[in-house]
C-alpha atoms as a PDB file:
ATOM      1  CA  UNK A   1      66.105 145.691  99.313  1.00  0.00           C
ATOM      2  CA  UNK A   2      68.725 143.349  97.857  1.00  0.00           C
ATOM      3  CA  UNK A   3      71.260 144.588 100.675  1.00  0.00           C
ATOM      4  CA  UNK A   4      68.616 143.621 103.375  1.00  0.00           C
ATOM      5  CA  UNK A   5      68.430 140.537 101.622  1.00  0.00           C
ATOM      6  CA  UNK A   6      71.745 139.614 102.155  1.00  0.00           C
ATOM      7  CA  UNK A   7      71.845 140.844 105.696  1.00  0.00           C
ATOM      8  CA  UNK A   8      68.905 138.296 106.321  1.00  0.00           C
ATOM      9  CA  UNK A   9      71.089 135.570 104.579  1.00  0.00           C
ATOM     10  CA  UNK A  10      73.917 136.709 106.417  1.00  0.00           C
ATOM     11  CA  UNK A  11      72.213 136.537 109.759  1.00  0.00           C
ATOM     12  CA  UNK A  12      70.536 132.870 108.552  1.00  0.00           C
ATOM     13  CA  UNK A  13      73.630 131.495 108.334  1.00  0.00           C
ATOM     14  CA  UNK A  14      75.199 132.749 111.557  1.00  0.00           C
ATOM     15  CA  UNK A  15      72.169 131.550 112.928  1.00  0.00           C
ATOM     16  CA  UNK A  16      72.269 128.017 111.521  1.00  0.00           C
ATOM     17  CA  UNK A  17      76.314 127.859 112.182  1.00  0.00           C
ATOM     18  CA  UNK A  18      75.461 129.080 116.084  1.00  0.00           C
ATOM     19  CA  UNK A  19      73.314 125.944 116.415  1.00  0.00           C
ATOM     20  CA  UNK A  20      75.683 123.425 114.745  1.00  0.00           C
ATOM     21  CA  UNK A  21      78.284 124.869 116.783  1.00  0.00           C
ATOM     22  CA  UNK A  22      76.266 124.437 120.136  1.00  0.00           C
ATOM     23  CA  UNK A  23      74.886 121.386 119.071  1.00  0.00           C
ATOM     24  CA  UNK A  24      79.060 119.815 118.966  1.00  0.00           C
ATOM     25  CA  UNK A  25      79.796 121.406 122.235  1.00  0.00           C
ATOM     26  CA  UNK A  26      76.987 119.716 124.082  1.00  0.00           C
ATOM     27  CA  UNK A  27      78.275 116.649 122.561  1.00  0.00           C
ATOM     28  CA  UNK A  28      81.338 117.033 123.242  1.00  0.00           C
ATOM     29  CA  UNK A  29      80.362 117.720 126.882  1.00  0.00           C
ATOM     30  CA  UNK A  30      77.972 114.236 127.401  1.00  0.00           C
ATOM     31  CA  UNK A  31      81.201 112.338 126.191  1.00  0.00           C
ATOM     32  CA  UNK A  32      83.411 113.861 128.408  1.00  0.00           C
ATOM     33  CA  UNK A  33      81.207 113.418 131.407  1.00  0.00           C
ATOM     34  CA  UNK A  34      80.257 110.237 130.440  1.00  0.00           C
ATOM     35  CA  UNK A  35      83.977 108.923 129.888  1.00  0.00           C
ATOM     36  CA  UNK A  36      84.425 110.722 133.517  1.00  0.00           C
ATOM     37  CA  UNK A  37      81.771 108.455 134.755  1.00  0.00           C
ATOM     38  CA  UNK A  38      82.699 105.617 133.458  1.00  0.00           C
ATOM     39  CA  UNK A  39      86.524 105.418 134.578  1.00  0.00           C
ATOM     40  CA  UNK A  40      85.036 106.674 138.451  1.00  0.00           C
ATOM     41  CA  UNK A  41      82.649 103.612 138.379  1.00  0.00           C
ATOM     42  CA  UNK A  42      85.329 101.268 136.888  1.00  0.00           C
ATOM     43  CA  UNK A  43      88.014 102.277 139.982  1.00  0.00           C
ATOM     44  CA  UNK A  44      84.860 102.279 142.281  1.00  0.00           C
ATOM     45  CA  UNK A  45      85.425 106.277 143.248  1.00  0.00           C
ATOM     46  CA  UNK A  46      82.607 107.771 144.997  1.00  0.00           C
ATOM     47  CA  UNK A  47      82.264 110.851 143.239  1.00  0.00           C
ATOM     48  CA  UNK A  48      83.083 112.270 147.109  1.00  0.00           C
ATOM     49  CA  UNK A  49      86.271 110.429 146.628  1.00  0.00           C
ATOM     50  CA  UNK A  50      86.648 111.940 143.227  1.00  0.00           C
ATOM     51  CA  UNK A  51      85.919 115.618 144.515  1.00  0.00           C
ATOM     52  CA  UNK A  52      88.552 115.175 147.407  1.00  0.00           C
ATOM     53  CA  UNK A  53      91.448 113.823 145.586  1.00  0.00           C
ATOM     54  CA  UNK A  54      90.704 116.228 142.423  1.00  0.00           C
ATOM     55  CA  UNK A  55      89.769 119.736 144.830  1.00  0.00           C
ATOM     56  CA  UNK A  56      86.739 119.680 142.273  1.00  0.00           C
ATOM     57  CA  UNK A  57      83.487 119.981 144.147  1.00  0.00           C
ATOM     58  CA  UNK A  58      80.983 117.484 144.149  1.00  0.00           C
ATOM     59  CA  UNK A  59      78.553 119.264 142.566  1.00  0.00           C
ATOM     60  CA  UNK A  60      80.600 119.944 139.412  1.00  0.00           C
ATOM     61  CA  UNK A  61      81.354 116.711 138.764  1.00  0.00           C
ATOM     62  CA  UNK A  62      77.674 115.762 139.069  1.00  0.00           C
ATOM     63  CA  UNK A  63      77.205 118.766 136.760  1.00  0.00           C
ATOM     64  CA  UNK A  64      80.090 117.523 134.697  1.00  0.00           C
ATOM     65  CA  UNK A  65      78.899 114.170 134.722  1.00  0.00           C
ATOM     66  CA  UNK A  66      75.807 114.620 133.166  1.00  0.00           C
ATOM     67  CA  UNK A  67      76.977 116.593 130.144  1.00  0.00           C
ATOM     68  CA  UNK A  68      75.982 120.044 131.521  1.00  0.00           C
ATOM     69  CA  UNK A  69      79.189 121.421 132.885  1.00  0.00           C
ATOM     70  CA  UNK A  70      81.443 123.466 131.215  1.00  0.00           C
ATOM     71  CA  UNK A  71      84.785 122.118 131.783  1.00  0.00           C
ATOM     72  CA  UNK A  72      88.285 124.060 131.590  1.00  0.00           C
ATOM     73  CA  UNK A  73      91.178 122.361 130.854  1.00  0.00           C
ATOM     74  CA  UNK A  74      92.618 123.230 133.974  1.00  0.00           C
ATOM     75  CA  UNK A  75      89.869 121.174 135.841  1.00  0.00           C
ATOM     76  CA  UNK A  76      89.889 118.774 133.304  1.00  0.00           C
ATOM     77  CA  UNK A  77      93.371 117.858 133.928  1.00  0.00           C
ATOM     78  CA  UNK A  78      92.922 117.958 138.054  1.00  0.00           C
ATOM     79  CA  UNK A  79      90.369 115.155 137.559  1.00  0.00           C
ATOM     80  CA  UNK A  80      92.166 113.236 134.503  1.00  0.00           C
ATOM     81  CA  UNK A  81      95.654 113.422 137.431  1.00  0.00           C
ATOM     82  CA  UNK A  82      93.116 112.087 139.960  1.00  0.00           C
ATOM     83  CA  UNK A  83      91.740 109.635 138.111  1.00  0.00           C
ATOM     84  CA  UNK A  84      95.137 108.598 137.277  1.00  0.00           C
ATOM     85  CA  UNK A  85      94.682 109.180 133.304  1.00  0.00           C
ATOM     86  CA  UNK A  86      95.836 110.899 130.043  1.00  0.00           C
ATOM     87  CA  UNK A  87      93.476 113.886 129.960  1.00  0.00           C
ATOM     88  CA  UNK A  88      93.155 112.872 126.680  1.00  0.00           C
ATOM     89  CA  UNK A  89      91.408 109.492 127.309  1.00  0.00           C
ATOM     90  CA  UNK A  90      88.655 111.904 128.695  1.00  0.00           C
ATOM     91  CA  UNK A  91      87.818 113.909 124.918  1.00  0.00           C
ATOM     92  CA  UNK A  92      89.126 111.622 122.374  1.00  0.00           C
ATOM     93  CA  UNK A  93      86.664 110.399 119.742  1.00  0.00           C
ATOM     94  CA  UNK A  94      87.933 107.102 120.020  1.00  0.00           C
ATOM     95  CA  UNK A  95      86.473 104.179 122.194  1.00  0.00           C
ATOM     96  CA  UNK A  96      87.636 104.576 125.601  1.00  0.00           C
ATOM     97  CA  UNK A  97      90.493 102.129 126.822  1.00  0.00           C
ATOM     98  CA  UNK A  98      89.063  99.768 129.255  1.00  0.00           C
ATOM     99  CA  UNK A  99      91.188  99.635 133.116  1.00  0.00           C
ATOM    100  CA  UNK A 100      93.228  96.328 131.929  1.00  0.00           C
ATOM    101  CA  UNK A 101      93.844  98.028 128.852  1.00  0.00           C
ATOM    102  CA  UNK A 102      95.241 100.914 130.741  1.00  0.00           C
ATOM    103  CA  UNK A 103      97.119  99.209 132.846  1.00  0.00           C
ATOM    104  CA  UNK A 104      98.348  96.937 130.658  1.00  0.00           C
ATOM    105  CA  UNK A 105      99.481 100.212 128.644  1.00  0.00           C
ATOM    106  CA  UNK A 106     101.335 101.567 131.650  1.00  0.00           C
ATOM    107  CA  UNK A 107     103.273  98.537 132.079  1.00  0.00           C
ATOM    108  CA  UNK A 108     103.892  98.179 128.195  1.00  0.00           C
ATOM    109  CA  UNK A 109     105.438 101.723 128.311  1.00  0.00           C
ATOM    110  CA  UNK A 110     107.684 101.185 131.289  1.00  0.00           C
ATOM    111  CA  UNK A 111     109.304  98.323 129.482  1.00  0.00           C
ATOM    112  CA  UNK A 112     112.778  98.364 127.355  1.00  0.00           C
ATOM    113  CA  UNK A 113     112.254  97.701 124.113  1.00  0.00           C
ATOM    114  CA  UNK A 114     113.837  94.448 123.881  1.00  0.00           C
ATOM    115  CA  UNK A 115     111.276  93.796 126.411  1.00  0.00           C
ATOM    116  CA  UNK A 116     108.289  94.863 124.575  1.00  0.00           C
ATOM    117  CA  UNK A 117     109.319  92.754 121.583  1.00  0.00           C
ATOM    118  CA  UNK A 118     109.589  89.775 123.413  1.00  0.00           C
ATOM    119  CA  UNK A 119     106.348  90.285 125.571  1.00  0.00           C
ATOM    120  CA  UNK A 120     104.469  90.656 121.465  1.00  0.00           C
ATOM    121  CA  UNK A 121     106.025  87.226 121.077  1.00  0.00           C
ATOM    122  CA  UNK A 122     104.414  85.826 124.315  1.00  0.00           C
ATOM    123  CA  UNK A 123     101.073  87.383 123.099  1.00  0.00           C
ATOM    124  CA  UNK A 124     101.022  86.239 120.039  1.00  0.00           C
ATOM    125  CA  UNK A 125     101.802  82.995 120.818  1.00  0.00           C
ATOM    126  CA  UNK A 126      99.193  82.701 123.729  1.00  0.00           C
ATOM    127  CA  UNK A 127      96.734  84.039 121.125  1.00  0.00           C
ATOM    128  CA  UNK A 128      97.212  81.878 118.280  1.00  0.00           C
ATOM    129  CA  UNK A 129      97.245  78.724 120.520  1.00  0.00           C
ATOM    130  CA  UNK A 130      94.017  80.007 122.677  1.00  0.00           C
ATOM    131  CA  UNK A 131      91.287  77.039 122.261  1.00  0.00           C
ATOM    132  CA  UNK A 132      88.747  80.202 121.837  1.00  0.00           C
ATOM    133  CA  UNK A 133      89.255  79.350 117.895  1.00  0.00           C
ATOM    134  CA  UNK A 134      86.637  77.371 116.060  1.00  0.00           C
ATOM    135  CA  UNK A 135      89.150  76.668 113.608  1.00  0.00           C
ATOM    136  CA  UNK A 136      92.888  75.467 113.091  1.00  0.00           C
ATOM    137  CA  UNK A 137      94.895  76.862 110.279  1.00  0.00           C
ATOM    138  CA  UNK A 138      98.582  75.518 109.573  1.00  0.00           C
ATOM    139  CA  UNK A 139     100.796  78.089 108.176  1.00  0.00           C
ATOM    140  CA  UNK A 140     104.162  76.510 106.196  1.00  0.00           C
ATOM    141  CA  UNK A 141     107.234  78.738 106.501  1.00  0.00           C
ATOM    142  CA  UNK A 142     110.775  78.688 105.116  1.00  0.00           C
ATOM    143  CA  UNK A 143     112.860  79.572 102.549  1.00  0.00           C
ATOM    144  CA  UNK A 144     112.228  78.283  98.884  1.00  0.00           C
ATOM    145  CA  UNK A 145     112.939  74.393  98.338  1.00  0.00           C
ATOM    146  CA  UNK A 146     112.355  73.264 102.159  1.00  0.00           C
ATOM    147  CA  UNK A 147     109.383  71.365 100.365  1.00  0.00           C
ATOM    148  CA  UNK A 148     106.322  73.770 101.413  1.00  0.00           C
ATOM    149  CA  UNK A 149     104.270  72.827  98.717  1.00  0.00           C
ATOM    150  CA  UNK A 150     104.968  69.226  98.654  1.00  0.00           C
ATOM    151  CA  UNK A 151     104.427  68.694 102.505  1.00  0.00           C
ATOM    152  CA  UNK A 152     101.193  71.473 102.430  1.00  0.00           C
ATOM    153  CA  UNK A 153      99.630  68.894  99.896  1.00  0.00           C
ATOM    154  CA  UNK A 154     100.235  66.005 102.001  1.00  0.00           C
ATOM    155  CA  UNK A 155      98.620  67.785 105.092  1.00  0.00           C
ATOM    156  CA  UNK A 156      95.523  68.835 102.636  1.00  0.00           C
ATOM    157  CA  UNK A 157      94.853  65.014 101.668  1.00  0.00           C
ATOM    158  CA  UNK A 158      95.433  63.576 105.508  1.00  0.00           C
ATOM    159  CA  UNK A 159      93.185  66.070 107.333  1.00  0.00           C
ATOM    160  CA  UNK A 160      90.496  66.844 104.111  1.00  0.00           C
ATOM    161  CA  UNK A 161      90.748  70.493 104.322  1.00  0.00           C
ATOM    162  CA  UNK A 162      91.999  73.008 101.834  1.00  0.00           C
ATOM    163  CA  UNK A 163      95.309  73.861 100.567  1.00  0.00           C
ATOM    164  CA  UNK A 164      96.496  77.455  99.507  1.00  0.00           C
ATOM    165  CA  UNK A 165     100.080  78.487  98.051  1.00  0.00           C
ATOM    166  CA  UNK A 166      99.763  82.537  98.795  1.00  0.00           C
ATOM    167  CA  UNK A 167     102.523  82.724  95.490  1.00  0.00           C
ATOM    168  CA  UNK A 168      99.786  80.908  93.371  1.00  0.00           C
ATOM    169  CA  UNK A 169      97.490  83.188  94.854  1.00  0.00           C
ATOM    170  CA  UNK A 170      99.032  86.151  94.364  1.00  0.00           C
ATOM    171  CA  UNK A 171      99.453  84.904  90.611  1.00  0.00           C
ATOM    172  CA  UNK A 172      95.819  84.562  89.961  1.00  0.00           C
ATOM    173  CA  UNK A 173      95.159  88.113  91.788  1.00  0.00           C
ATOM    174  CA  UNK A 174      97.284  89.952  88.857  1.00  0.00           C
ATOM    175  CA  UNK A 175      97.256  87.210  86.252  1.00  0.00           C
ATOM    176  CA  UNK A 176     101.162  87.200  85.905  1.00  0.00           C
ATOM    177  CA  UNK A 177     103.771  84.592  86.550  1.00  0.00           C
ATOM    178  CA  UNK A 178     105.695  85.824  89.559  1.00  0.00           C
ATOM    179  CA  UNK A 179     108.861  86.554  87.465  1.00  0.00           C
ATOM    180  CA  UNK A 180     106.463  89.371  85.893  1.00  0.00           C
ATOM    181  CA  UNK A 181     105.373  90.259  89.153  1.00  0.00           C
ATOM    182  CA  UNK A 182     108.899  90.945  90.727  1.00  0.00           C
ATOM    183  CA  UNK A 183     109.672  92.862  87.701  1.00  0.00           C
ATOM    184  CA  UNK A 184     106.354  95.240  87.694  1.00  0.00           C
ATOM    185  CA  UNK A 185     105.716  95.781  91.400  1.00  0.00           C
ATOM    186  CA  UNK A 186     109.196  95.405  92.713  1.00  0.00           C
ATOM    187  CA  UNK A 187     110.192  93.709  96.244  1.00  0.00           C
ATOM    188  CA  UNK A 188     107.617  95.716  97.933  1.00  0.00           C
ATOM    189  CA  UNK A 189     104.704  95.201  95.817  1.00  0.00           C
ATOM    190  CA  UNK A 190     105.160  91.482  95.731  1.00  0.00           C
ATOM    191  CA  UNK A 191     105.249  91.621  99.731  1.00  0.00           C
ATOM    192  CA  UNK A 192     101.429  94.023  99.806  1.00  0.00           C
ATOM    193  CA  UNK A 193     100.444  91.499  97.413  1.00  0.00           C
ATOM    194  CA  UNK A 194     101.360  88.934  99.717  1.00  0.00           C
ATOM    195  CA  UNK A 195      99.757  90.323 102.641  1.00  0.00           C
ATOM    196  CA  UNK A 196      96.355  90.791 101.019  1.00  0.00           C
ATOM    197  CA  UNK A 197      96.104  87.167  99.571  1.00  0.00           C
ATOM    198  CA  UNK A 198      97.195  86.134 103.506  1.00  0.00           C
ATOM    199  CA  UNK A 199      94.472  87.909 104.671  1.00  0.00           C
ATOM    200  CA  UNK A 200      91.899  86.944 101.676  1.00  0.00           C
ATOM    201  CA  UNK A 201      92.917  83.535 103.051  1.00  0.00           C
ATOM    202  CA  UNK A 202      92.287  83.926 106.380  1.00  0.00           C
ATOM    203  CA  UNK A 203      88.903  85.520 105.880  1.00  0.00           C
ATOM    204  CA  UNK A 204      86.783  82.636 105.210  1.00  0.00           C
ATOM    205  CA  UNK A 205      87.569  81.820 108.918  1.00  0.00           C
ATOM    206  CA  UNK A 206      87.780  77.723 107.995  1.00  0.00           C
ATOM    207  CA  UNK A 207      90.267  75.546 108.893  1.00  0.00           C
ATOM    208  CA  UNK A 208      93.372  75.301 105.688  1.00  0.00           C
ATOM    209  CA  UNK A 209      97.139  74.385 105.183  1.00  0.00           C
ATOM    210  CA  UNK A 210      98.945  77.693 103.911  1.00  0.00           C
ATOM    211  CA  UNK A 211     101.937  77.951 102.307  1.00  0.00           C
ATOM    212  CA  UNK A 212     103.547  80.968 102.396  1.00  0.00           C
ATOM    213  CA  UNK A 213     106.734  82.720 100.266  1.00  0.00           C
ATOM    214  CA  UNK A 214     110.420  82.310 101.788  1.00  0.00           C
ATOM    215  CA  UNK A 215     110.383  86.790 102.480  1.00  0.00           C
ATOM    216  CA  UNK A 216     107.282  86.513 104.612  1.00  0.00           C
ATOM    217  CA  UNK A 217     109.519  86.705 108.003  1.00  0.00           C
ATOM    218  CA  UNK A 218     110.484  90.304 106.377  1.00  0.00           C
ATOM    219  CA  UNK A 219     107.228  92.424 106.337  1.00  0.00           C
ATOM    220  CA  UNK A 220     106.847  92.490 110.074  1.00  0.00           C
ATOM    221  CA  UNK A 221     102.734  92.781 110.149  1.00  0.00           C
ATOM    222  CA  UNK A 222     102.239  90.094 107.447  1.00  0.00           C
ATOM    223  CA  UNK A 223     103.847  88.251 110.093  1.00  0.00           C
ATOM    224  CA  UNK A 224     102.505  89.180 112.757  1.00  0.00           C
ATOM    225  CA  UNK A 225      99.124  88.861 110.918  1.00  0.00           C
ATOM    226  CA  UNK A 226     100.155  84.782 110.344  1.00  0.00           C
ATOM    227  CA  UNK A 227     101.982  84.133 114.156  1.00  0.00           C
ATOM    228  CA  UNK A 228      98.550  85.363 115.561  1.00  0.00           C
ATOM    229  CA  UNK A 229      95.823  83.532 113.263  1.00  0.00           C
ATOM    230  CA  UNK A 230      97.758  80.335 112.529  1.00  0.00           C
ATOM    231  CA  UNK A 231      99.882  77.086 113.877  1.00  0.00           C
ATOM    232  CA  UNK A 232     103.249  78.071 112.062  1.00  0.00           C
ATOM    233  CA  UNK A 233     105.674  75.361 111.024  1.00  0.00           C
ATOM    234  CA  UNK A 234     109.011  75.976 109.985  1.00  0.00           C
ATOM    235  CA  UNK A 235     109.988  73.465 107.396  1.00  0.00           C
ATOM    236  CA  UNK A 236     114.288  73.339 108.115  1.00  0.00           C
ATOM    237  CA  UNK A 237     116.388  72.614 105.128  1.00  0.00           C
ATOM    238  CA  UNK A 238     120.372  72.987 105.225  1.00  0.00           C
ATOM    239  CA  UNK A 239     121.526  75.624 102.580  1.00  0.00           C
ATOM    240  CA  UNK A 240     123.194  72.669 100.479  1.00  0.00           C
ATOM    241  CA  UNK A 241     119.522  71.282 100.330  1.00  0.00           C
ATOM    242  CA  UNK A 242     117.446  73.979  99.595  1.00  0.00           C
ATOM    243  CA  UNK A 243     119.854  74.574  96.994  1.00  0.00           C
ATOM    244  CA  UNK A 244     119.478  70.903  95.323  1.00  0.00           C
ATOM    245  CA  UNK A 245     116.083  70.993  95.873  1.00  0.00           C
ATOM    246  CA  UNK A 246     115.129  74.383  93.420  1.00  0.00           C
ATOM    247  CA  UNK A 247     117.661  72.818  91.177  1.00  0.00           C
ATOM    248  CA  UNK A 248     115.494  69.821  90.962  1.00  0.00           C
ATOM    249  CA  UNK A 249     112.884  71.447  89.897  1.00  0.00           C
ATOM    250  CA  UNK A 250     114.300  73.004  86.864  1.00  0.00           C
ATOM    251  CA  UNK A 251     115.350  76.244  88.244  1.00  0.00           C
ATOM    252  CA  UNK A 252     118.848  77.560  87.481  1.00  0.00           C
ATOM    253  CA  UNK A 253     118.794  80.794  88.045  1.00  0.00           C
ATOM    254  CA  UNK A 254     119.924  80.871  91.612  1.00  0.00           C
ATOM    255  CA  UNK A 255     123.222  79.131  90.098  1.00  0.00           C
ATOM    256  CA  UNK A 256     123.484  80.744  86.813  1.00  0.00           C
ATOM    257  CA  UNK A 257     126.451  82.639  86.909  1.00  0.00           C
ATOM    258  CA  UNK A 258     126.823  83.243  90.229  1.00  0.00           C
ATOM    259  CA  UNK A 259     129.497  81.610  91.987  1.00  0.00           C
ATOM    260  CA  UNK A 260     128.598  83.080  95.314  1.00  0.00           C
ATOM    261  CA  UNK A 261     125.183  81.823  95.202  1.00  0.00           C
ATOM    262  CA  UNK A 262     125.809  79.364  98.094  1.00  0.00           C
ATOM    263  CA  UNK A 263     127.449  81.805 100.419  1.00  0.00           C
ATOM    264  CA  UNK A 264     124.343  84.428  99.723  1.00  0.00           C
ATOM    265  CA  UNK A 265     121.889  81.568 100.612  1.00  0.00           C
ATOM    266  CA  UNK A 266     123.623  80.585 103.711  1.00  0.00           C
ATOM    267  CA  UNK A 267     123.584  84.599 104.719  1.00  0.00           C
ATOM    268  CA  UNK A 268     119.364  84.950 104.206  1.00  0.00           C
ATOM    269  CA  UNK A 269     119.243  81.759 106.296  1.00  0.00           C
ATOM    270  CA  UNK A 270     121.520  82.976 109.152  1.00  0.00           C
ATOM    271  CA  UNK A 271     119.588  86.597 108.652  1.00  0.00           C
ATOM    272  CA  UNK A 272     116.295  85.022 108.853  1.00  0.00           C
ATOM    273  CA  UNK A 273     116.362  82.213 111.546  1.00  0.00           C
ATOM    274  CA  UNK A 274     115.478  84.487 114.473  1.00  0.00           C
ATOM    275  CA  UNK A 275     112.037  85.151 112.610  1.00  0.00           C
ATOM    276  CA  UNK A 276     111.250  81.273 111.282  1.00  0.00           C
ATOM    277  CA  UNK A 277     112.171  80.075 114.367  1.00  0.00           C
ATOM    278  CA  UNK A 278     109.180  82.127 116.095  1.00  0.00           C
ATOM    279  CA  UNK A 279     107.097  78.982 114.500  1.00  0.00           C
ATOM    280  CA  UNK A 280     105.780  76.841 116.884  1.00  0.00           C
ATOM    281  CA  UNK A 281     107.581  73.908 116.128  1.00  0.00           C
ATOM    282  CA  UNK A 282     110.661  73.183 113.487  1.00  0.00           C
ATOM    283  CA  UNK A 283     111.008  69.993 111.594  1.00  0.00           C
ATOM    284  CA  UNK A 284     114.309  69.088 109.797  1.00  0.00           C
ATOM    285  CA  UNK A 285     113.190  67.888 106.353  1.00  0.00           C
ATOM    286  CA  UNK A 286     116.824  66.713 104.971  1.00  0.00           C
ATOM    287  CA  UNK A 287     116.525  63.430 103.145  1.00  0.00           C
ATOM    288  CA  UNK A 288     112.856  63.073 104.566  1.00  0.00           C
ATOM    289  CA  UNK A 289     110.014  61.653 102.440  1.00  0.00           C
ATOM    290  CA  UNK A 290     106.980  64.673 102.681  1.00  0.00           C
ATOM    291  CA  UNK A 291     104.996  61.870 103.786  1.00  0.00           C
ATOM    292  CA  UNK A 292     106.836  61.305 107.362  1.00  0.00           C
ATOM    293  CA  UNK A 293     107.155  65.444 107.464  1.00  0.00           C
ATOM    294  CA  UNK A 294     103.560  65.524 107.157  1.00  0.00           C
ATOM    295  CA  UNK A 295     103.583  62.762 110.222  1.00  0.00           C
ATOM    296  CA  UNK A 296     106.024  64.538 112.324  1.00  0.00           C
ATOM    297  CA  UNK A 297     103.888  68.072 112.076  1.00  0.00           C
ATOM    298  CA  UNK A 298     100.677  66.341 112.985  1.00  0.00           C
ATOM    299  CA  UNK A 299     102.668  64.426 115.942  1.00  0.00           C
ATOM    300  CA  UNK A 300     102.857  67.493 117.835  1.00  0.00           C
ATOM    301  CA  UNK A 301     100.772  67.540 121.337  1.00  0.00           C
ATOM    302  CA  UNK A 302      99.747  70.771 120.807  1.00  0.00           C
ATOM    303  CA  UNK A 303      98.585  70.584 117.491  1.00  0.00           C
ATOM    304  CA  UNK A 304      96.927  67.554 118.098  1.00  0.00           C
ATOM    305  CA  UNK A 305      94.698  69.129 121.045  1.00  0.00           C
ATOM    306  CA  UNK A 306      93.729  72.239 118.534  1.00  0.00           C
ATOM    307  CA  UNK A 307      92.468  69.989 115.982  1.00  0.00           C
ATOM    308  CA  UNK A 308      90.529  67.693 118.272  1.00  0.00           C
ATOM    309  CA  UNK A 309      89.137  70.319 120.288  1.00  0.00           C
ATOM    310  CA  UNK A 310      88.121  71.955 116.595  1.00  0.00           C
ATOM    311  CA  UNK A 311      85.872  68.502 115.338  1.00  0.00           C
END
């Protein structure tokens, strides 16, 4: 008794695992027709067409179409080759990549890299600027005493939107000075911290002045994240400047026993000004009051049009 028991549990669950089993595989087989379909219709293929260029007959595909065919992979690649696609676009979980997308990925992949990173720099920039936005956002870049802060304020008070300092930020995330921060998280923590108060930031979707740390130009998607969502500005100090500057404001550290402390700053400038000069504009601030920085940045044509076209 118990042993037939068993068997009957046995034979249950083979049962119940043969229809979950069948029940993937004729999903499985609607998504790959219907990805088939799709990408004929989108190259405007007859499925005639289809059958002649793949040797697959027209009565498979319509078979294979409609979710009922059982495809090999041999087939399955005669029809992905004549439909001039991965066979993988045709049984990947994943959305299916539209025909500009495609193509677009084709001509991506045929570039030199050099080529590919300038062509993200086009992008981004066409993005970022696109009047599609119903908001502006300035972003302040550059290293630490090229008067971010100061000159973010200023903007805040002229055009009556918010201000946010992404170090302040990231102070009130883990309620510790950024000297503790450094210590605790190291380089890399600070910069994930950075990126999530960026992106805290830019969540609310409204128009704000942000002011972001001197690294940011290092952690390539934090970046990438701020080129694409925001009007960057890249406040330009000379090293002697910056230098004077952070002294001003109490801070001796960068000096303190460190007679090379010039020469280093002059090297993370020189290192860095490919990246801060992917802003979309660069204003000197040597010897300039914020006030006629603030001036200069809202000067700019482009700019101009992004807020207007915003109100």
């Amino acid at each position: 008794m118990l042993e037939t028991v068993q068997n009957n549990g046995i034979d249950r669950e083979s049962s119940d695992t043969r229809k979950t089993r069948e029940s993937i595989n004729t999903e499985f087989l609607e998504l790959v027709g219907s990805r088939i379909k799709k990408i004929r219709k989108e190259k405007k293929y007859t499925r005639k067409l289809l059958s002649e260029q793949s040797g697959v007959s027209e009565r498979y595909l319509a078979l294979l179409e409609s979710g009922k065919g059982n495809v090999s992979i041999a087939l399955l690649r005669q029809v992905a080759q004549s439909l001039d696609v991965e066979p993988e676009i045709l049984v990947s979980n994943s959305a299916p990549i539209n025909a500009e997308s495609r193509l677009l990925l084709g001509l991506l992949a045929g570039l030199a890299s050099s080529d590919r990173l300038r062509f993200k720099d086009q992008l981004l920039r066409e993005l970022r600027n696109s009047p599609a936005s119903r908001s502006y956002r300035i972003a302040l870049i550059g290293l630490r005493g090229a008067g971010k802060t100061t000159v973010g304020e200023r903007l805040s008070i002229i055009l009556d939107i918010p201000f946010v300092e992404i170090d302040r930020e990231i102070e009130k995330l883990v309620d510790a000075p950024l000297s503790e921060i450094f210590i605790t998280y190291g380089q890399e923590g600070y910069r994930n911290l950075e990126k999530t108060c960026l992106e805290n930031a830019l969540s609310n979707g409204g128009n704000c002045i942000i002011s972001t740390g001197g690294s940011i130009v290092q952690e390539q998607s934090a970046y990438d994240l701020l080129l694409s969502t925001c009007y960057t500005v890249w406040l330009k100090a000379s090293p002697k400047e910056h230098m004077d500057r952070v002294v001003a404001q109490g801070d001796l550290r960068p000096i303190a026993g460190n007679s090379k402390a010039m020469e280093q700053l002059k090297e993370i400038l020189i290192k860095r000004q490919s990246s801060y000069e992917k802003a979309d504009i660069t204003v000197a601030t040597d010897g300039k009051d914020p006030h006629i920085i603030a001036s200069q940045i809202l000067a700019d044509r482009t700019l101009r049009k992004l807020i207007q076209h915003t109100n």
